[in-house]
C-alpha atoms as a PDB file:
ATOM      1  CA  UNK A   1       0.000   0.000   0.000  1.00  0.00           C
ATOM      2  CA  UNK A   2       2.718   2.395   1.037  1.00  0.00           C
ATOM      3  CA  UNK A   3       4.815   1.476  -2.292  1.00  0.00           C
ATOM      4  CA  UNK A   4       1.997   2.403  -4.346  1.00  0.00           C
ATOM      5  CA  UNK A   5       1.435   5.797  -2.751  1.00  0.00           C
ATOM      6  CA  UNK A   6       4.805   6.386  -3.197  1.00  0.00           C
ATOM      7  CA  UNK A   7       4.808   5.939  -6.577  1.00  0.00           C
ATOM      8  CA  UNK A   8       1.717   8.117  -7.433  1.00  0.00           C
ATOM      9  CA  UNK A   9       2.933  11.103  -5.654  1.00  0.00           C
ATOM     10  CA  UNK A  10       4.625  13.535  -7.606  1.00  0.00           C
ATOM     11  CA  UNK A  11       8.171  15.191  -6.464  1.00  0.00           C
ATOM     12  CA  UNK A  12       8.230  18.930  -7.361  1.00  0.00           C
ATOM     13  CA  UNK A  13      12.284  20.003  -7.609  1.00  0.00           C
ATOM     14  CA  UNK A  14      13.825  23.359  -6.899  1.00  0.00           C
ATOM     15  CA  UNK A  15      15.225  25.254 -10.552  1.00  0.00           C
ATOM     16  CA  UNK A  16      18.613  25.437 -11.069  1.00  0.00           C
ATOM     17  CA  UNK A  17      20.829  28.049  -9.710  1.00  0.00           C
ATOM     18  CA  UNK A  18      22.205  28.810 -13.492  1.00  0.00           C
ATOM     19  CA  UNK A  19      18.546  29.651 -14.409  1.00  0.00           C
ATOM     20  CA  UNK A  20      17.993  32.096 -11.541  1.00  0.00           C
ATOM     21  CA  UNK A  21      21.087  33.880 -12.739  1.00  0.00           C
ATOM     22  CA  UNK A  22      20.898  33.772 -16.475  1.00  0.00           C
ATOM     23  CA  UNK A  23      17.202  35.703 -15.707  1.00  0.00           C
ATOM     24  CA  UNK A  24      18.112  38.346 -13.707  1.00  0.00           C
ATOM     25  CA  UNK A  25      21.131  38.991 -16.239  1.00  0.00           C
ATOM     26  CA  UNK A  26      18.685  39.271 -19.007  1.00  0.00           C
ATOM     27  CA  UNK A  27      16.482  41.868 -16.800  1.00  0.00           C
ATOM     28  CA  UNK A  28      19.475  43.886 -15.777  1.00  0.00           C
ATOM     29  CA  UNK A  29      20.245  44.162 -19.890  1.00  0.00           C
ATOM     30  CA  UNK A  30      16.807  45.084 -20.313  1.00  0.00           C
ATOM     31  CA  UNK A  31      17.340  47.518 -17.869  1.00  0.00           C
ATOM     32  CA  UNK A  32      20.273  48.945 -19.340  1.00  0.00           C
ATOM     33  CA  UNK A  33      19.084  48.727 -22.928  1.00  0.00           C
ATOM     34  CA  UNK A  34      16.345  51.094 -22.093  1.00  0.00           C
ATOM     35  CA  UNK A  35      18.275  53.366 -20.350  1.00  0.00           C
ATOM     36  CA  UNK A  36      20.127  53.611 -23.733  1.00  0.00           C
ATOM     37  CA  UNK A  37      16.792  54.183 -25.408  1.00  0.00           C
ATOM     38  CA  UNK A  38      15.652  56.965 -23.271  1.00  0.00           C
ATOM     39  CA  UNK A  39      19.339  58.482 -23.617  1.00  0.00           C
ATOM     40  CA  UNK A  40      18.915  58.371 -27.537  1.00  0.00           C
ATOM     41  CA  UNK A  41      15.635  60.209 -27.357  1.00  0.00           C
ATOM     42  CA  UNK A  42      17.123  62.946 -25.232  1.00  0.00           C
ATOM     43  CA  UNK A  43      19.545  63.584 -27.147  1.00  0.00           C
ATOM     44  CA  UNK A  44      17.494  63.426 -30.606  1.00  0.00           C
ATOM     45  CA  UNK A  45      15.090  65.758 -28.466  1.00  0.00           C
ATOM     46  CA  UNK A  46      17.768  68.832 -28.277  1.00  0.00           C
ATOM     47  CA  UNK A  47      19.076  70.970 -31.288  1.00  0.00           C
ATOM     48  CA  UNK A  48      22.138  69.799 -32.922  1.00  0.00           C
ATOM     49  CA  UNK A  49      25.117  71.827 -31.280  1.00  0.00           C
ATOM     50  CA  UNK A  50      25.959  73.036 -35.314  1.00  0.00           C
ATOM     51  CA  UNK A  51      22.701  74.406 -35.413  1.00  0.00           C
ATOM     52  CA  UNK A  52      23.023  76.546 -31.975  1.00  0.00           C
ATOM     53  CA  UNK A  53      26.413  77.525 -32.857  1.00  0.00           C
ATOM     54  CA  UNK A  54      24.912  78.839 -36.510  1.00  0.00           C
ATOM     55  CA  UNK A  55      21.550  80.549 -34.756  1.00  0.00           C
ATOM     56  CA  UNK A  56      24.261  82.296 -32.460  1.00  0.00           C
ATOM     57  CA  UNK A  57      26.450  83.150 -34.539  1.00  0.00           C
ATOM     58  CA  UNK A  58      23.534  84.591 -37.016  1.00  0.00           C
ATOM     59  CA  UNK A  59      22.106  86.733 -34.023  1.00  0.00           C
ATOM     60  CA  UNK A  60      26.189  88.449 -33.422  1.00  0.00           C
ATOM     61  CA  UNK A  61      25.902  89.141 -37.026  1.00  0.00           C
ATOM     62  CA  UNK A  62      22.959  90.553 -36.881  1.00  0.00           C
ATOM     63  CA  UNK A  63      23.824  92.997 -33.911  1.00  0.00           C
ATOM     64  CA  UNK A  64      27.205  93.944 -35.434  1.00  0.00           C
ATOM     65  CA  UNK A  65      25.437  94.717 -38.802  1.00  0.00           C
ATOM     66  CA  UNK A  66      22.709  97.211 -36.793  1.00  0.00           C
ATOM     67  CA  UNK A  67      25.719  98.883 -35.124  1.00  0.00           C
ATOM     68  CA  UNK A  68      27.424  99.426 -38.325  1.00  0.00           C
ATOM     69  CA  UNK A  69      24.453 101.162 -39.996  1.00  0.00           C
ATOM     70  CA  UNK A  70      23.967 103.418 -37.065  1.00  0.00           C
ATOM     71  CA  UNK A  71      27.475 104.439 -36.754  1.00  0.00           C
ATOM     72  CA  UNK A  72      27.235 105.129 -40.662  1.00  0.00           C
ATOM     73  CA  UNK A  73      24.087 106.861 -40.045  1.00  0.00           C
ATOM     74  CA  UNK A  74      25.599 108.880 -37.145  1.00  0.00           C
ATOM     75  CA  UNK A  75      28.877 109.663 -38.905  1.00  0.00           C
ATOM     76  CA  UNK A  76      27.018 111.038 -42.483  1.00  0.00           C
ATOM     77  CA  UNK A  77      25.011 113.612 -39.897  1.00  0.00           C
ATOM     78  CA  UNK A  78      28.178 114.764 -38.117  1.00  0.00           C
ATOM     79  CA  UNK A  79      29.527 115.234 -41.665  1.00  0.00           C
ATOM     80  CA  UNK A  80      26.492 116.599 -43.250  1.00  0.00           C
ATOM     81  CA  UNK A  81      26.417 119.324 -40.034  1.00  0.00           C
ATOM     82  CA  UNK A  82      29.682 120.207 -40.405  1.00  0.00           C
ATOM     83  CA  UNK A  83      29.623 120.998 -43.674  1.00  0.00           C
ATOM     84  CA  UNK A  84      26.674 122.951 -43.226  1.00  0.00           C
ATOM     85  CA  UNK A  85      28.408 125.002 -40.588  1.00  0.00           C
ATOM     86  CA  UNK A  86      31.510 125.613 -42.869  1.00  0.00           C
ATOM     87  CA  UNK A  87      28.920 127.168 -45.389  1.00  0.00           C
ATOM     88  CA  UNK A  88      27.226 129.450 -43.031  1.00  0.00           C
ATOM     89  CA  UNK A  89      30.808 130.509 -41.911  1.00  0.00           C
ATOM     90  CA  UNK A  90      32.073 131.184 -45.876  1.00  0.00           C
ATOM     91  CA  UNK A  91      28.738 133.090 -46.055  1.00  0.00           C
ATOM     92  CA  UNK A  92      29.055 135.173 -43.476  1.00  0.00           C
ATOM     93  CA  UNK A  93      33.103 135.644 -44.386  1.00  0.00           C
ATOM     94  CA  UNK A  94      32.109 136.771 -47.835  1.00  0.00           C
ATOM     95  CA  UNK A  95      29.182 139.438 -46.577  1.00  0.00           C
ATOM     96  CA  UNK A  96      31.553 140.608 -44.487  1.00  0.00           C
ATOM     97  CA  UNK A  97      34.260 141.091 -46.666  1.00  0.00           C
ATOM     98  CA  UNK A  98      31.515 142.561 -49.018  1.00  0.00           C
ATOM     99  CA  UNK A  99      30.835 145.354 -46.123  1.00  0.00           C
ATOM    100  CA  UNK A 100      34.133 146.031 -45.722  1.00  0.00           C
ATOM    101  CA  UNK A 101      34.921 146.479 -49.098  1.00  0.00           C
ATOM    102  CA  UNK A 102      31.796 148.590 -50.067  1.00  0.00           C
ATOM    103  CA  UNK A 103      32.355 151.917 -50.600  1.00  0.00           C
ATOM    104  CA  UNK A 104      30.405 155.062 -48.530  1.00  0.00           C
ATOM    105  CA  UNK A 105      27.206 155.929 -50.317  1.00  0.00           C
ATOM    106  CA  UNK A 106      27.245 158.485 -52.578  1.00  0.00           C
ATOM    107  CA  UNK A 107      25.211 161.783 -51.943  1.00  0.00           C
ATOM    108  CA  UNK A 108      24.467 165.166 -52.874  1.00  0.00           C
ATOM    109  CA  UNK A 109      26.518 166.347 -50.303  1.00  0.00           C
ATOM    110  CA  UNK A 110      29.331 164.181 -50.347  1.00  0.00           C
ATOM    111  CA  UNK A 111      31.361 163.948 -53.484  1.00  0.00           C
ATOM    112  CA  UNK A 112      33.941 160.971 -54.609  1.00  0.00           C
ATOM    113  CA  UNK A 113      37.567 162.304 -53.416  1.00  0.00           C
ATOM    114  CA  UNK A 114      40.357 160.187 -54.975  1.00  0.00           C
ATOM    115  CA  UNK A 115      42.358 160.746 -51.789  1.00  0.00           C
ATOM    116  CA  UNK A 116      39.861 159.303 -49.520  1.00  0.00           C
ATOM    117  CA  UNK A 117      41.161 156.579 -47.059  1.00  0.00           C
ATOM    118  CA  UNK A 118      38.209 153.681 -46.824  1.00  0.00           C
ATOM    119  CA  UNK A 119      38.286 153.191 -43.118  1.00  0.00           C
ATOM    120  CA  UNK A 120      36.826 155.769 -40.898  1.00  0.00           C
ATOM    121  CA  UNK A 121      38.723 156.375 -37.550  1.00  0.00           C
ATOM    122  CA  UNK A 122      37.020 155.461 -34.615  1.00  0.00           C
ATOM    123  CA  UNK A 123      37.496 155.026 -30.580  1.00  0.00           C
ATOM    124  CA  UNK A 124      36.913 151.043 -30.786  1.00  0.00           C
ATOM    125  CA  UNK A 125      34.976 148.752 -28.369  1.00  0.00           C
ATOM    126  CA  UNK A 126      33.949 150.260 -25.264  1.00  0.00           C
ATOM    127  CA  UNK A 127      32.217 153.390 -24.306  1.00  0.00           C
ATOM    128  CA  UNK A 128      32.219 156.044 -26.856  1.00  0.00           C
ATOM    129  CA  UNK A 129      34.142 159.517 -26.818  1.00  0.00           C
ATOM    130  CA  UNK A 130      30.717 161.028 -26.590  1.00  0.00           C
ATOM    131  CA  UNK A 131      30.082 158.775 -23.250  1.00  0.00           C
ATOM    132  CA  UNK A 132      33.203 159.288 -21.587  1.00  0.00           C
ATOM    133  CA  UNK A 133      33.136 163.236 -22.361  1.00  0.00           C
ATOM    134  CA  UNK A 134      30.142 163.367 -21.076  1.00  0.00           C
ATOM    135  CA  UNK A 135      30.766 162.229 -17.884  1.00  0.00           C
ATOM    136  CA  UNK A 136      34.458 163.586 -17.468  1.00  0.00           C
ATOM    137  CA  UNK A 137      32.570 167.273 -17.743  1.00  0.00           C
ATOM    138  CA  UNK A 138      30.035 166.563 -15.227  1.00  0.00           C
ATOM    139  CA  UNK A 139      32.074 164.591 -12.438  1.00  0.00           C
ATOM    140  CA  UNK A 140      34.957 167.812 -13.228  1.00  0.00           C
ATOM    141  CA  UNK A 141      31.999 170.060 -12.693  1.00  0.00           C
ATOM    142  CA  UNK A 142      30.609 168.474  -9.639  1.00  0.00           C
ATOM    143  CA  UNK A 143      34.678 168.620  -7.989  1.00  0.00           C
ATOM    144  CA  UNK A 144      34.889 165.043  -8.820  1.00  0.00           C
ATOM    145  CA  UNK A 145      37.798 165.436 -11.042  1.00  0.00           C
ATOM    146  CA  UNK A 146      39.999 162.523  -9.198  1.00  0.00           C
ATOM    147  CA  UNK A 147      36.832 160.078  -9.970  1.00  0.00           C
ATOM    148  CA  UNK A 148      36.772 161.200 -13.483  1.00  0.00           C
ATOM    149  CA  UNK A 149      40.398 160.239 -13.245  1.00  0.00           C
ATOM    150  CA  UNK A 150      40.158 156.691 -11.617  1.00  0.00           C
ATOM    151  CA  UNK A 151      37.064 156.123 -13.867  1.00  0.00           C
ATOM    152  CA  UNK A 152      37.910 157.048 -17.144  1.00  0.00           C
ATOM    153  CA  UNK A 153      42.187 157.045 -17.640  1.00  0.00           C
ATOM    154  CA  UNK A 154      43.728 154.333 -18.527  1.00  0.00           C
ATOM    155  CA  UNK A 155      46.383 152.917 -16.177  1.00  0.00           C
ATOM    156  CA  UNK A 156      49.186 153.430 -18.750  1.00  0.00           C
ATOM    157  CA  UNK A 157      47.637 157.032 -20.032  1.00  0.00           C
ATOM    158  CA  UNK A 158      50.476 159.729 -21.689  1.00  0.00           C
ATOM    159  CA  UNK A 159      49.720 163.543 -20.169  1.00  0.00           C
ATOM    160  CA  UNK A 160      51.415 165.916 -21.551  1.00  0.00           C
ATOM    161  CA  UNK A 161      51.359 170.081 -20.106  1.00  0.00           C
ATOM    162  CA  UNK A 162      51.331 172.872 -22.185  1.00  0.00           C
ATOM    163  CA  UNK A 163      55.071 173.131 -21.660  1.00  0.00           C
ATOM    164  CA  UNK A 164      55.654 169.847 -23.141  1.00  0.00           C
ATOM    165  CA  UNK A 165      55.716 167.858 -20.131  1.00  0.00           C
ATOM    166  CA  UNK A 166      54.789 164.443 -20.547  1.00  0.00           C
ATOM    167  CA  UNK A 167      53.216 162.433 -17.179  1.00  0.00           C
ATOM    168  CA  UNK A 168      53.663 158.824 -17.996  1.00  0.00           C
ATOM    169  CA  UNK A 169      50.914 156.664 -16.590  1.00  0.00           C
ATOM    170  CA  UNK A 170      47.905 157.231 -14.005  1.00  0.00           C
ATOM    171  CA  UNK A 171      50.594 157.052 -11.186  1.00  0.00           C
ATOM    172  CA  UNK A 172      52.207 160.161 -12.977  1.00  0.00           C
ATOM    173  CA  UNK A 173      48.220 161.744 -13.508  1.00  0.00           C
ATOM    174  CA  UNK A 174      48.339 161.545  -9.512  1.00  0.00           C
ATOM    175  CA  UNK A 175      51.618 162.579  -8.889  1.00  0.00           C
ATOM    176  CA  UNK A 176      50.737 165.814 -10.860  1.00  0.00           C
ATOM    177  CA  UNK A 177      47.546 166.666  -9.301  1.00  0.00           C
ATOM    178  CA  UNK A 178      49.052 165.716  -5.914  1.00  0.00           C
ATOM    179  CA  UNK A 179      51.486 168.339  -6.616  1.00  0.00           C
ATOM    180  CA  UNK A 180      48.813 171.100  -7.962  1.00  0.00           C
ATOM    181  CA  UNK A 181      46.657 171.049  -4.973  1.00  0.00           C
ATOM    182  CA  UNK A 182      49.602 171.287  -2.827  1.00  0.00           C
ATOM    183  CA  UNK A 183      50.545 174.695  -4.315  1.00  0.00           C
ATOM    184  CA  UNK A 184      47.227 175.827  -5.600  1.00  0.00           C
ATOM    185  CA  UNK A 185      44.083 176.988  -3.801  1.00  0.00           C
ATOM    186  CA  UNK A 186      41.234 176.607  -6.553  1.00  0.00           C
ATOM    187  CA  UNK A 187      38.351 179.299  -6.638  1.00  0.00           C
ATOM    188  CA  UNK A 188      36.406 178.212  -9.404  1.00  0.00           C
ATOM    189  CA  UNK A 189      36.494 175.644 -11.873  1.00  0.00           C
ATOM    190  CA  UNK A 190      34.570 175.246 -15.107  1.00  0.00           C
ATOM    191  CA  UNK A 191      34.259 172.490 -17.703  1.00  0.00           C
ATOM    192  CA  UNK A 192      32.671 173.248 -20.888  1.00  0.00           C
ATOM    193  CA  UNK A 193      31.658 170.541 -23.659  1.00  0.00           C
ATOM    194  CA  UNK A 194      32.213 168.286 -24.783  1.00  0.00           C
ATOM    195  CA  UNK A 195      33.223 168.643 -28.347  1.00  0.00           C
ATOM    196  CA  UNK A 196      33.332 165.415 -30.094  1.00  0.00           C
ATOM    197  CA  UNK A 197      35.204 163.443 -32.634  1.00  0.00           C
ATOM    198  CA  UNK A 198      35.081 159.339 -33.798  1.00  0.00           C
ATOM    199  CA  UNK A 199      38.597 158.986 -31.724  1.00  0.00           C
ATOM    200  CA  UNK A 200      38.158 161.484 -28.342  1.00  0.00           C
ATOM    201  CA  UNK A 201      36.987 164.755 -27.510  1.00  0.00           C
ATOM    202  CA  UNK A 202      37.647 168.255 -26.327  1.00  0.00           C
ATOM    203  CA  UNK A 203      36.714 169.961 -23.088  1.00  0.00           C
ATOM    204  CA  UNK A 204      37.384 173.653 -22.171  1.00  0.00           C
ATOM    205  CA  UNK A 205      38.064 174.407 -18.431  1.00  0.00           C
ATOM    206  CA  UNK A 206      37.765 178.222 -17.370  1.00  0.00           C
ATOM    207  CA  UNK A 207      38.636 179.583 -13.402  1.00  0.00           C
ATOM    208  CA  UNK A 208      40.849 181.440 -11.050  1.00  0.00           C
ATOM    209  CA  UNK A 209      43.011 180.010  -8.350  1.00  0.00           C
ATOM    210  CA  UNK A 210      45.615 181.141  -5.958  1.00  0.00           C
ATOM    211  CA  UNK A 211      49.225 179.992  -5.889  1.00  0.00           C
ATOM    212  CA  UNK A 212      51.296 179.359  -2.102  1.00  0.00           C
ATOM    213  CA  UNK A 213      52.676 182.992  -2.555  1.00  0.00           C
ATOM    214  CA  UNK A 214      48.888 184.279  -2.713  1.00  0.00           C
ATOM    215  CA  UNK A 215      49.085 185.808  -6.039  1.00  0.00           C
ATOM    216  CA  UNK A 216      45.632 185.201  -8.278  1.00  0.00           C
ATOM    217  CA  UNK A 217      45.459 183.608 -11.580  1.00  0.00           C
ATOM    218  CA  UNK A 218      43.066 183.186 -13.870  1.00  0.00           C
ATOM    219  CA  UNK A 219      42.762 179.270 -15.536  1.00  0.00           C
ATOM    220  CA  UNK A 220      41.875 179.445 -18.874  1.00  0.00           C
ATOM    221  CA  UNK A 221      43.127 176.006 -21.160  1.00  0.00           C
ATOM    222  CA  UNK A 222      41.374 173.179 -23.491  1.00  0.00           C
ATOM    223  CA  UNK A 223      42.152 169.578 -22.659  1.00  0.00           C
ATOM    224  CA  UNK A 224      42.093 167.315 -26.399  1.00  0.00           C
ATOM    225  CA  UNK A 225      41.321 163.624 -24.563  1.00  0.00           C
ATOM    226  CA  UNK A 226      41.781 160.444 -27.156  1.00  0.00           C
ATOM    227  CA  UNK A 227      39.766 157.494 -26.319  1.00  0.00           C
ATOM    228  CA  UNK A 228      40.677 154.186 -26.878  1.00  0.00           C
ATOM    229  CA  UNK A 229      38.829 150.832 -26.532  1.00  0.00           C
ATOM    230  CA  UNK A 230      36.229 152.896 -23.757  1.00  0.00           C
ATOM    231  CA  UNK A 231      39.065 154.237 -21.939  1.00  0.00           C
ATOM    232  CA  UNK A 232      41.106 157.945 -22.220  1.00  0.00           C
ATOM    233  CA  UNK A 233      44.841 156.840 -23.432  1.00  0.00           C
ATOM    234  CA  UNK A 234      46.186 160.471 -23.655  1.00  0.00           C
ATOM    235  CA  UNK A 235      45.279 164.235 -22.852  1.00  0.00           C
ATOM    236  CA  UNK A 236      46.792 166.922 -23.843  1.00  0.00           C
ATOM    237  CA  UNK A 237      46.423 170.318 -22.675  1.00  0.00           C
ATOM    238  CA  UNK A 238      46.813 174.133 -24.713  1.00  0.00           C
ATOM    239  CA  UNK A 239      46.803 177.600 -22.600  1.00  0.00           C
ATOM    240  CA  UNK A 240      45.444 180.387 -24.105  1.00  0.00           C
ATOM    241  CA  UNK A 241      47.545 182.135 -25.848  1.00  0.00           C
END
């Protein structure tokens, strides 16, 4: 009885070891093969690195091209502006040289001399002769002469006396007066004028004054002032003969 159940029942035996292993080789391969797959995809996935490199290098073009064209643009302005300013400057040359050239207008009254010079004298920048007369013969007349002095000479002014004495300077101008009012005692002073030319002016003074001694005199002289640039550069006084 035993025998025969032994013989019907039915032995189940482990696998192999060599099985076992040769499977989970296969699945690791698997494994690895896929990984492969997915790394292949990726890659595909992503823009060649020619391409990139040609995109970037298109976009530097690009940008170097635009900066060209502006500095172009920005260099023909500066140009064109110049040269518009070196026109306006030959312009103006020419109608200046056309002033200077032209001739005094012809009237009635004034002839054409042959022996005319074409520049008219004249004082230069600054106040005018008229001006500074002016004011010399009021401040004089008010006993401001020393402020008609400090205002109006120049610091390197030439005064020359009747007796051909020559002051040199405003320190000399000073030195003078300094001197006059020392030995002087003025009674009256007058200033008339002033007469008027394009390069000074003339003022007549009138008075009496008494020396140190206490003798009288009577002041009677024209002053011929020349202006130059808005200041008096020389005087030159004339007694009456």
């Amino acid at each position: 009885m035993s025998n025969r159940a032994e013989k019907n029942q039915v032995v189940i035996s482990p696998a192999p070891v060599d099985d076992v292993a040769s499977n989970e080789k296969a699945a690791r391969k698997a494994a690895k093969a896929a990984e492969k797959s997915a790394a292949k995809l990726a890659v595909k996935s992503q823009p060649a690195p020619d391409e990139a490199v040609a995109v970037d290098a298109a976009a530097k073009l690009a940008a170097k091209e635009h900066k060209t064209q502006m500095k172009a643009q920005m260099k023909a302005a500066a140009k064109a502006q110049a040269s518009a300013a070196k026109v306006a400057a030959k312009l103006a040359k020419a109608e200046r040289k056309a002033a200077k050239s032209a001739s005094p207008e012809v009237t009635s009254a004034q002839p054409t001399f042959k022996h005319l010079r074409k520049r008219n004298l004249n004082s230069g920048k600054g106040e005018t002769p008229l001006e500074i007369g002016q004011s010399l013969v009021a401040l004089f007349n008010a006993g401001k002469s020393e402020e008609a002095e400090s205002t109006w000479y120049h610091r390197k002014i030439e005064s020359i006396e009747a007796d051909g004495r020559v002051f040199e300077g405003l320190k000399g101008v000073l030195e003078n007066g300094k001197w006059w009012r020392e030995n002087f005692t003025v009674l009256s002073a007058h200033a008339e004028g002033p007469y008027v030319c394009s390069t000074g002016f003339t003022v007549i003074y009138s008075g009496s004054a008494r020396k140190s001694n206490g003798a009288l005199i009577d002041l009677a002289e024209t002053g011929v002032y020349t202006v130059k640039k808005g200041r008096i550069v020389r005087e030159q006084f004339m007694r009456k003969a």
